[in-house]
PDB file of N, CA and C in Angstrom:
ATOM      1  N   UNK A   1       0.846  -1.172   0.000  1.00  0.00           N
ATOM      2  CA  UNK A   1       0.000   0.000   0.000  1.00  0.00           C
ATOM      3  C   UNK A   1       0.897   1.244   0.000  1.00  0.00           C
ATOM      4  N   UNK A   2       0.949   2.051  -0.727  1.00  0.00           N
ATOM      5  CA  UNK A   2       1.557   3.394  -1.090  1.00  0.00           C
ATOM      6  C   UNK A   2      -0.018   4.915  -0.704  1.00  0.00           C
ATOM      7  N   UNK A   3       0.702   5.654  -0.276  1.00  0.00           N
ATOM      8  CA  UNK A   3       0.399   6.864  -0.317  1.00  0.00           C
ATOM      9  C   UNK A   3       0.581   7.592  -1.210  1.00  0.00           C
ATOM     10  N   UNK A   4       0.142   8.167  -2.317  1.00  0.00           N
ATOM     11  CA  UNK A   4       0.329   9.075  -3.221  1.00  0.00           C
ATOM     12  C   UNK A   4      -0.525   9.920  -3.903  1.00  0.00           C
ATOM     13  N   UNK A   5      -0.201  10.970  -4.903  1.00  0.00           N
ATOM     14  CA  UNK A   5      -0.933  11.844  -5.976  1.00  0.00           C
ATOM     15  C   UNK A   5      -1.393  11.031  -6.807  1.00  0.00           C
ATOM     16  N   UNK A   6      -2.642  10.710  -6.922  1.00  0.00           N
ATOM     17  CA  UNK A   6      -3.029  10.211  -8.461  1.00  0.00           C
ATOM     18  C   UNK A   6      -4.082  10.828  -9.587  1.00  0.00           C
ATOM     19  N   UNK A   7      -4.031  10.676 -10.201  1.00  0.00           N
ATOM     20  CA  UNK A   7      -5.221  11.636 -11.150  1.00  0.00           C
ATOM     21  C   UNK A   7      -6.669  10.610 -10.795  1.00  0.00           C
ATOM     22  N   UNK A   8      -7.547  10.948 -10.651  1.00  0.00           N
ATOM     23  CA  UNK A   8      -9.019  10.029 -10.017  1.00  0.00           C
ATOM     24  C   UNK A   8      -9.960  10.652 -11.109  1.00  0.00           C
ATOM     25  N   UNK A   9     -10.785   9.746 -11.754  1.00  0.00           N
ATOM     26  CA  UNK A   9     -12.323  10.206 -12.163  1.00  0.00           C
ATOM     27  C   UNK A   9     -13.239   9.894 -11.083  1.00  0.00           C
ATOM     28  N   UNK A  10     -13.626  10.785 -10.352  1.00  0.00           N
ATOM     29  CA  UNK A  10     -14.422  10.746  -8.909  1.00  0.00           C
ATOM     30  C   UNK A  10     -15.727  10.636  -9.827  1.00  0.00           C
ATOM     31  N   UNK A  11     -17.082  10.294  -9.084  1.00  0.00           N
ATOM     32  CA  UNK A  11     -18.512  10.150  -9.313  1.00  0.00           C
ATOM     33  C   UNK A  11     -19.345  10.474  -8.221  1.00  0.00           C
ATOM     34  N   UNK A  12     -19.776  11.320  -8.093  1.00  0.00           N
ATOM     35  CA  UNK A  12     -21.061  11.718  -7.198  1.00  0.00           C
ATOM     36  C   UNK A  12     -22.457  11.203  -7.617  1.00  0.00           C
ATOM     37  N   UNK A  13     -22.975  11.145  -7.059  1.00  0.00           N
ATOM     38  CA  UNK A  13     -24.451  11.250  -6.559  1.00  0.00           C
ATOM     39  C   UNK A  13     -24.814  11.845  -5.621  1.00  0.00           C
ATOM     40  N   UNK A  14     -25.453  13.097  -6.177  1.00  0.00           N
ATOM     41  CA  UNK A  14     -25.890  14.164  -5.026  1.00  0.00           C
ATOM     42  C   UNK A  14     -24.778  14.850  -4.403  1.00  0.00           C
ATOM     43  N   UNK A  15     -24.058  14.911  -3.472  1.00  0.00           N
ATOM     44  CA  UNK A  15     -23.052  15.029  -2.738  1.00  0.00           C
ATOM     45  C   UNK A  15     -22.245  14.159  -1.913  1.00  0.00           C
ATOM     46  N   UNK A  16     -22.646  12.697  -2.625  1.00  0.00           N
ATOM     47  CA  UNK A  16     -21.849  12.074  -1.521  1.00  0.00           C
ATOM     48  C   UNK A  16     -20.779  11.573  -3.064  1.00  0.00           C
ATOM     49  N   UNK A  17     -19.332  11.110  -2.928  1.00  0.00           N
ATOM     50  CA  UNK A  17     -18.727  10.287  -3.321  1.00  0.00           C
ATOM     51  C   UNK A  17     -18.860   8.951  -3.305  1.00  0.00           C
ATOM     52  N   UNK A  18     -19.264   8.229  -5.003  1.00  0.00           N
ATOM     53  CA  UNK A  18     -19.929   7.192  -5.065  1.00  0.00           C
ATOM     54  C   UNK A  18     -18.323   6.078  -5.576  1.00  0.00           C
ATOM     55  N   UNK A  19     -17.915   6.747  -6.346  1.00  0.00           N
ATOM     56  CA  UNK A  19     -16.652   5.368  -6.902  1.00  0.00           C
ATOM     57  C   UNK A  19     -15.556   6.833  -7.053  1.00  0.00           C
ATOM     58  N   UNK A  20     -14.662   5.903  -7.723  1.00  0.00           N
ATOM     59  CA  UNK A  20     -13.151   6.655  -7.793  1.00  0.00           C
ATOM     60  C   UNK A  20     -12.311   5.626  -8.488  1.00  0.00           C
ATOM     61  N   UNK A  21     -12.310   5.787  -9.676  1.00  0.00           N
ATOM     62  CA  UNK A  21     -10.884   4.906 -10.930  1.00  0.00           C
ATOM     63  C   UNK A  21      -9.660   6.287 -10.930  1.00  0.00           C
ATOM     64  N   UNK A  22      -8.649   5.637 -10.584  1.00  0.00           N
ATOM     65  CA  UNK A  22      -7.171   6.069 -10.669  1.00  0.00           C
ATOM     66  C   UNK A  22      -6.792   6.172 -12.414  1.00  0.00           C
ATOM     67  N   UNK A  23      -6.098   6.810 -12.940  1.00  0.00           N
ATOM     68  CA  UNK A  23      -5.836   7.047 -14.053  1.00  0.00           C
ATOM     69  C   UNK A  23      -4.056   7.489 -14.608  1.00  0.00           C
ATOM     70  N   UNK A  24      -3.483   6.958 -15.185  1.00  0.00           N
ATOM     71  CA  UNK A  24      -2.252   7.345 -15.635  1.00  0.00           C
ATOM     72  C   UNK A  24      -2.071   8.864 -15.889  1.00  0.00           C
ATOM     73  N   UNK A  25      -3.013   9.902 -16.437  1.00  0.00           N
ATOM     74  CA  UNK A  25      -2.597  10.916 -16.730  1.00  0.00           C
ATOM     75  C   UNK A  25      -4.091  11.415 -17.031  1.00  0.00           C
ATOM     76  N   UNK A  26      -4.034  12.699 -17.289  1.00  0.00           N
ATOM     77  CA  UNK A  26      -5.309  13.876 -17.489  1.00  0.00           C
ATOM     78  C   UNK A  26      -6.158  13.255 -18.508  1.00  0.00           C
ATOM     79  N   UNK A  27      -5.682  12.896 -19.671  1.00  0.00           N
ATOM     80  CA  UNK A  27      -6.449  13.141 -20.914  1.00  0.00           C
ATOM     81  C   UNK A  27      -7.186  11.798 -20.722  1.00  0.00           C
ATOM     82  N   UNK A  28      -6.584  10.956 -20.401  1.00  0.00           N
ATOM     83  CA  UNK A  28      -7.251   9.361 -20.091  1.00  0.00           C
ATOM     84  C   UNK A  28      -8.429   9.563 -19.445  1.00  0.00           C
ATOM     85  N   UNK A  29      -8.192   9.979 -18.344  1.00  0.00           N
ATOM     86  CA  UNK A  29      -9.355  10.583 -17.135  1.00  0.00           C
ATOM     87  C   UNK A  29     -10.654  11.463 -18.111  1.00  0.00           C
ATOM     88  N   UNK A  30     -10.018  12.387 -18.670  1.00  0.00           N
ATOM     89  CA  UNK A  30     -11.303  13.056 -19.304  1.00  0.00           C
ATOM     90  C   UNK A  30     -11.819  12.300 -20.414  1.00  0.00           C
ATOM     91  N   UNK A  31     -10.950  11.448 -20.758  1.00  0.00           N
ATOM     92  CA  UNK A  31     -11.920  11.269 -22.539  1.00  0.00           C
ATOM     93  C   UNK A  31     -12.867   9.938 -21.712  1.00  0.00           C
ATOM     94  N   UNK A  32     -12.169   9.257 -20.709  1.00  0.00           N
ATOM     95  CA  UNK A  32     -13.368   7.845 -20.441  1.00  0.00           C
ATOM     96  C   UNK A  32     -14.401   8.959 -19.682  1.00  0.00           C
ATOM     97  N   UNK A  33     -14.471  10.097 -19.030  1.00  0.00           N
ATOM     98  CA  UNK A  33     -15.485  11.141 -18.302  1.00  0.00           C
ATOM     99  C   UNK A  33     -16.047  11.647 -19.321  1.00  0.00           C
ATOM    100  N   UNK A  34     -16.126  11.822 -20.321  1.00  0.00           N
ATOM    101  CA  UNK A  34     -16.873  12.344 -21.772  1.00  0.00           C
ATOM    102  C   UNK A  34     -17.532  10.623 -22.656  1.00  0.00           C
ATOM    103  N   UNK A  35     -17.049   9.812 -22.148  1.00  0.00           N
ATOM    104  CA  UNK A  35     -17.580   8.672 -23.028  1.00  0.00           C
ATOM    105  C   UNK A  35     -18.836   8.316 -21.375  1.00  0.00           C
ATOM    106  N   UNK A  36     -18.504   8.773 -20.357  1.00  0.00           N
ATOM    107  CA  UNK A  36     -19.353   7.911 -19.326  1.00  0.00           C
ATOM    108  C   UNK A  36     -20.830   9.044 -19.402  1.00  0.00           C
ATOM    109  N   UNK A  37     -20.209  10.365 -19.161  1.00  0.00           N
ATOM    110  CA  UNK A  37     -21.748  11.281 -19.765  1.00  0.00           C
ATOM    111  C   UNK A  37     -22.178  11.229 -20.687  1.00  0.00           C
ATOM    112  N   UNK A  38     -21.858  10.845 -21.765  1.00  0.00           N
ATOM    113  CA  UNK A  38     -22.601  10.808 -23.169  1.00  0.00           C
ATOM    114  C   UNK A  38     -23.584   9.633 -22.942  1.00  0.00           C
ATOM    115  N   UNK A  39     -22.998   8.307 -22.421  1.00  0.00           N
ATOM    116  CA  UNK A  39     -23.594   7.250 -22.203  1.00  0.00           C
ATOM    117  C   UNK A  39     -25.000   7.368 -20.755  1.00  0.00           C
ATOM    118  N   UNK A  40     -24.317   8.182 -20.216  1.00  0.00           N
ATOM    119  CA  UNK A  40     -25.479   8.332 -19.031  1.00  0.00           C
ATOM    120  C   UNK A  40     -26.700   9.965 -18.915  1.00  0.00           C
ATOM    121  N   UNK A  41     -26.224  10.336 -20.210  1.00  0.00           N
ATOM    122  CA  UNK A  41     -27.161  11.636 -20.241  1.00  0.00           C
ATOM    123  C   UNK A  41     -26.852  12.973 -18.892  1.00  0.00           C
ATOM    124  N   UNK A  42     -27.774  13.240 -18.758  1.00  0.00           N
ATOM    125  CA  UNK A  42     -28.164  14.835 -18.459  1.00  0.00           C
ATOM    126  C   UNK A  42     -28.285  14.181 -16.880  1.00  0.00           C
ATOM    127  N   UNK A  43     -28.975  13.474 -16.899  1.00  0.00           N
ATOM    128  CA  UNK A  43     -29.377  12.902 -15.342  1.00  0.00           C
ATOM    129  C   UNK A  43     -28.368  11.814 -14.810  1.00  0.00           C
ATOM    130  N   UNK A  44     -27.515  11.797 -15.124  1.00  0.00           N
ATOM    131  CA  UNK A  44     -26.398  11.074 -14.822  1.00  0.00           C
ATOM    132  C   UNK A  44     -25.782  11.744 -13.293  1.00  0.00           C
ATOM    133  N   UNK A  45     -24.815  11.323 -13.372  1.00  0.00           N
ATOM    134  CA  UNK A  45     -23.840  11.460 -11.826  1.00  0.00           C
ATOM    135  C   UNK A  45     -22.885  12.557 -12.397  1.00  0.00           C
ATOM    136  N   UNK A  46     -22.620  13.194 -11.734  1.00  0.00           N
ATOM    137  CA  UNK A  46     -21.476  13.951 -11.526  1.00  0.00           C
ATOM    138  C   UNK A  46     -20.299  13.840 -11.504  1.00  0.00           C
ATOM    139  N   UNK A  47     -19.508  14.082 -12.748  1.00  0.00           N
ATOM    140  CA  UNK A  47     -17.913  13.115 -12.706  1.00  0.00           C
ATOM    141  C   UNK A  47     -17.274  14.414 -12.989  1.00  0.00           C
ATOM    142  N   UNK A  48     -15.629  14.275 -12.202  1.00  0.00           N
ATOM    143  CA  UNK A  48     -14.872  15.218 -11.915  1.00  0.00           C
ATOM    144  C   UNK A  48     -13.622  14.488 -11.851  1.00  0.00           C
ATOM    145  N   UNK A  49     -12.970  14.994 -12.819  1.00  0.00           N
ATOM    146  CA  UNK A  49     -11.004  14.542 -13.083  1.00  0.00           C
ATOM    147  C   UNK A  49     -10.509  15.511 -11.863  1.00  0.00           C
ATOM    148  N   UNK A  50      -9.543  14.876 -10.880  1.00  0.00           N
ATOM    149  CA  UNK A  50      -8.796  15.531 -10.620  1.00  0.00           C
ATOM    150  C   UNK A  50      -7.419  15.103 -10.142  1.00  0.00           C
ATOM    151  N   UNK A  51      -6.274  15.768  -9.296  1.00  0.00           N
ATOM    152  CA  UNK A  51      -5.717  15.173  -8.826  1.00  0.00           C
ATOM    153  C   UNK A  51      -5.994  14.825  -7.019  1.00  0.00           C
ATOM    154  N   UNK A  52      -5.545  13.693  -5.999  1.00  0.00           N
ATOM    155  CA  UNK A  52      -6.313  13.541  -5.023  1.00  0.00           C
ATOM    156  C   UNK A  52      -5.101  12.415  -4.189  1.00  0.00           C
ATOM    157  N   UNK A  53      -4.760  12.797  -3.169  1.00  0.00           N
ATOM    158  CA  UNK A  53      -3.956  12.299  -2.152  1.00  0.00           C
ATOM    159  C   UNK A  53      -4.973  10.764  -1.861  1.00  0.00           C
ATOM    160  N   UNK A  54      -4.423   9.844  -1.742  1.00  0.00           N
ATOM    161  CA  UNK A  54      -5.084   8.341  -2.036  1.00  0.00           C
ATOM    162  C   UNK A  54      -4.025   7.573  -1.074  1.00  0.00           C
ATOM    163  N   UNK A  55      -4.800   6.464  -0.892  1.00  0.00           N
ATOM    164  CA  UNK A  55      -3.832   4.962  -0.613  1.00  0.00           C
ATOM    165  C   UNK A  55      -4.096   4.052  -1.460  1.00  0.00           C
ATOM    166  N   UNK A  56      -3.111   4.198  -2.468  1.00  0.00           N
ATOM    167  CA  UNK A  56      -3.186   2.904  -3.584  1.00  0.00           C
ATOM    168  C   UNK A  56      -2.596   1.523  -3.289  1.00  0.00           C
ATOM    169  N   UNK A  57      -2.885   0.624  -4.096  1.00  0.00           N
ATOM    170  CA  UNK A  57      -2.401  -0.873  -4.738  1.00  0.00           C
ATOM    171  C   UNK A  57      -2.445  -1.539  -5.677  1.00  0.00           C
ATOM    172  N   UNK A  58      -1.674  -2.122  -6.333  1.00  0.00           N
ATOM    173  CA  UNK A  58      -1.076  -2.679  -7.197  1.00  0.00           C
ATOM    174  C   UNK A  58      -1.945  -3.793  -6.794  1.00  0.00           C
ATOM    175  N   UNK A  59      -3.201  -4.627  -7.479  1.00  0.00           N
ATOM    176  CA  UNK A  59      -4.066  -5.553  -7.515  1.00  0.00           C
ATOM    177  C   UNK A  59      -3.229  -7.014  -8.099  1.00  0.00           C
ATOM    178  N   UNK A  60      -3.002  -8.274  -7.509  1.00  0.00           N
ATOM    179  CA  UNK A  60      -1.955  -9.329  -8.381  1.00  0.00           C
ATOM    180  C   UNK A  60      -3.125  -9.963  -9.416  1.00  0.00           C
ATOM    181  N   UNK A  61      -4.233  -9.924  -9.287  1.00  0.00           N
ATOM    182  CA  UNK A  61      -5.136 -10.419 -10.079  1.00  0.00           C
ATOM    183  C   UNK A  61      -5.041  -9.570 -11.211  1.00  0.00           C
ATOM    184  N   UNK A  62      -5.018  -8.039 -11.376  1.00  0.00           N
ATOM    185  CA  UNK A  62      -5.499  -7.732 -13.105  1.00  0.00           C
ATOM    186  C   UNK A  62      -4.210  -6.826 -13.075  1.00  0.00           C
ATOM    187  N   UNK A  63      -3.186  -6.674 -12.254  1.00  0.00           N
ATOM    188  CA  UNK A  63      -1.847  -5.991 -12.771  1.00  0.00           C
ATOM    189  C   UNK A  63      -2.029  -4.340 -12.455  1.00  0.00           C
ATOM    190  N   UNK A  64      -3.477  -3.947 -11.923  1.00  0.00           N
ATOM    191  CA  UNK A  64      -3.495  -2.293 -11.950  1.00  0.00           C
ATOM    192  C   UNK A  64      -3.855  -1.525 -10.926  1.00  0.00           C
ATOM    193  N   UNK A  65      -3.440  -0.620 -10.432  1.00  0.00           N
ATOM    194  CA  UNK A  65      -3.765   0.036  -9.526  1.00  0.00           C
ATOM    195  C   UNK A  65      -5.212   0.393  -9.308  1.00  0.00           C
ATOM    196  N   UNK A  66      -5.226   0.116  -7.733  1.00  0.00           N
ATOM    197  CA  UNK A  66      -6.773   0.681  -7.670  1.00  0.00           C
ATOM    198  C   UNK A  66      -6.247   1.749  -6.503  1.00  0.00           C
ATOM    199  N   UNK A  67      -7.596   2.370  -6.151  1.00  0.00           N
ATOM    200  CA  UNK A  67      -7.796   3.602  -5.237  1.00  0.00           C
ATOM    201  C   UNK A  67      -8.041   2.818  -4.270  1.00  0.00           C
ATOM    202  N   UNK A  68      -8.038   2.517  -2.564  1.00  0.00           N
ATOM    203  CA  UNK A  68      -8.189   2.035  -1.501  1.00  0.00           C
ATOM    204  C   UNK A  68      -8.896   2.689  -0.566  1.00  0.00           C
ATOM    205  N   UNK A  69      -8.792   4.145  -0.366  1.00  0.00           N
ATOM    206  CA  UNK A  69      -8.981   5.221   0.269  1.00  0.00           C
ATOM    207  C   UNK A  69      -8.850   6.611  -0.134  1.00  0.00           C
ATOM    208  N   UNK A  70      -9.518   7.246  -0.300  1.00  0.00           N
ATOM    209  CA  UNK A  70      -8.987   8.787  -0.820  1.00  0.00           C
ATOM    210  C   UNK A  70      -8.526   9.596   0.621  1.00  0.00           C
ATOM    211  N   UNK A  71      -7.019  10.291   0.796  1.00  0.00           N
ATOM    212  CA  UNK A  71      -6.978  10.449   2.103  1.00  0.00           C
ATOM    213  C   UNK A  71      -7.790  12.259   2.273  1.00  0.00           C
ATOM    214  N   UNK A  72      -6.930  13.109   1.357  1.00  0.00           N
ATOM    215  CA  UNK A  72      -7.433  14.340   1.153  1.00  0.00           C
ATOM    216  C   UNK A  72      -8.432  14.519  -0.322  1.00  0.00           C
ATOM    217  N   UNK A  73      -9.760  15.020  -0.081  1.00  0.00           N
ATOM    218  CA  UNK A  73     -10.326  15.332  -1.213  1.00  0.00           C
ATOM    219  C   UNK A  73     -10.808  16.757  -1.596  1.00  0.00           C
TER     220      UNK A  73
END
């Protein structure tokens, strides 16, 4: 488990924080956040690229980092 900066596509509903995918870099983050609103319309959730102090891991099953905890948001 590492502590670090990662770029996150966060998802709301309403005001609470619903999921959080970690992302290699900006543009990754926005273009799957432009393919997830197109797909979910107007009434969709609230998605926001940013960067976000986390406790990550390296998963041995699919090789990729996930988010564990967001520490500062």
């Amino acid at each position: 488990m590492v502590v670090e900066i990662v770029i996150a596509l966060l998802m709301y509903i309403g005001i609470d924080l619903k999921e959080h995918v970690p992302y290699d870099n900006i543009g990754d983050c926005l273009k799957a956040k432009r393919l997830s609103e197109r797909s979910s319309g107007v009434d969709g959730p609230r998605l926001e690229c940013r960067p976000v102090k986390a406790k990550t891991e390296i998963w041995k099953e699919d090789g990729k980092k996930h988010i564990l905890k967001i520490i500062e948001d």
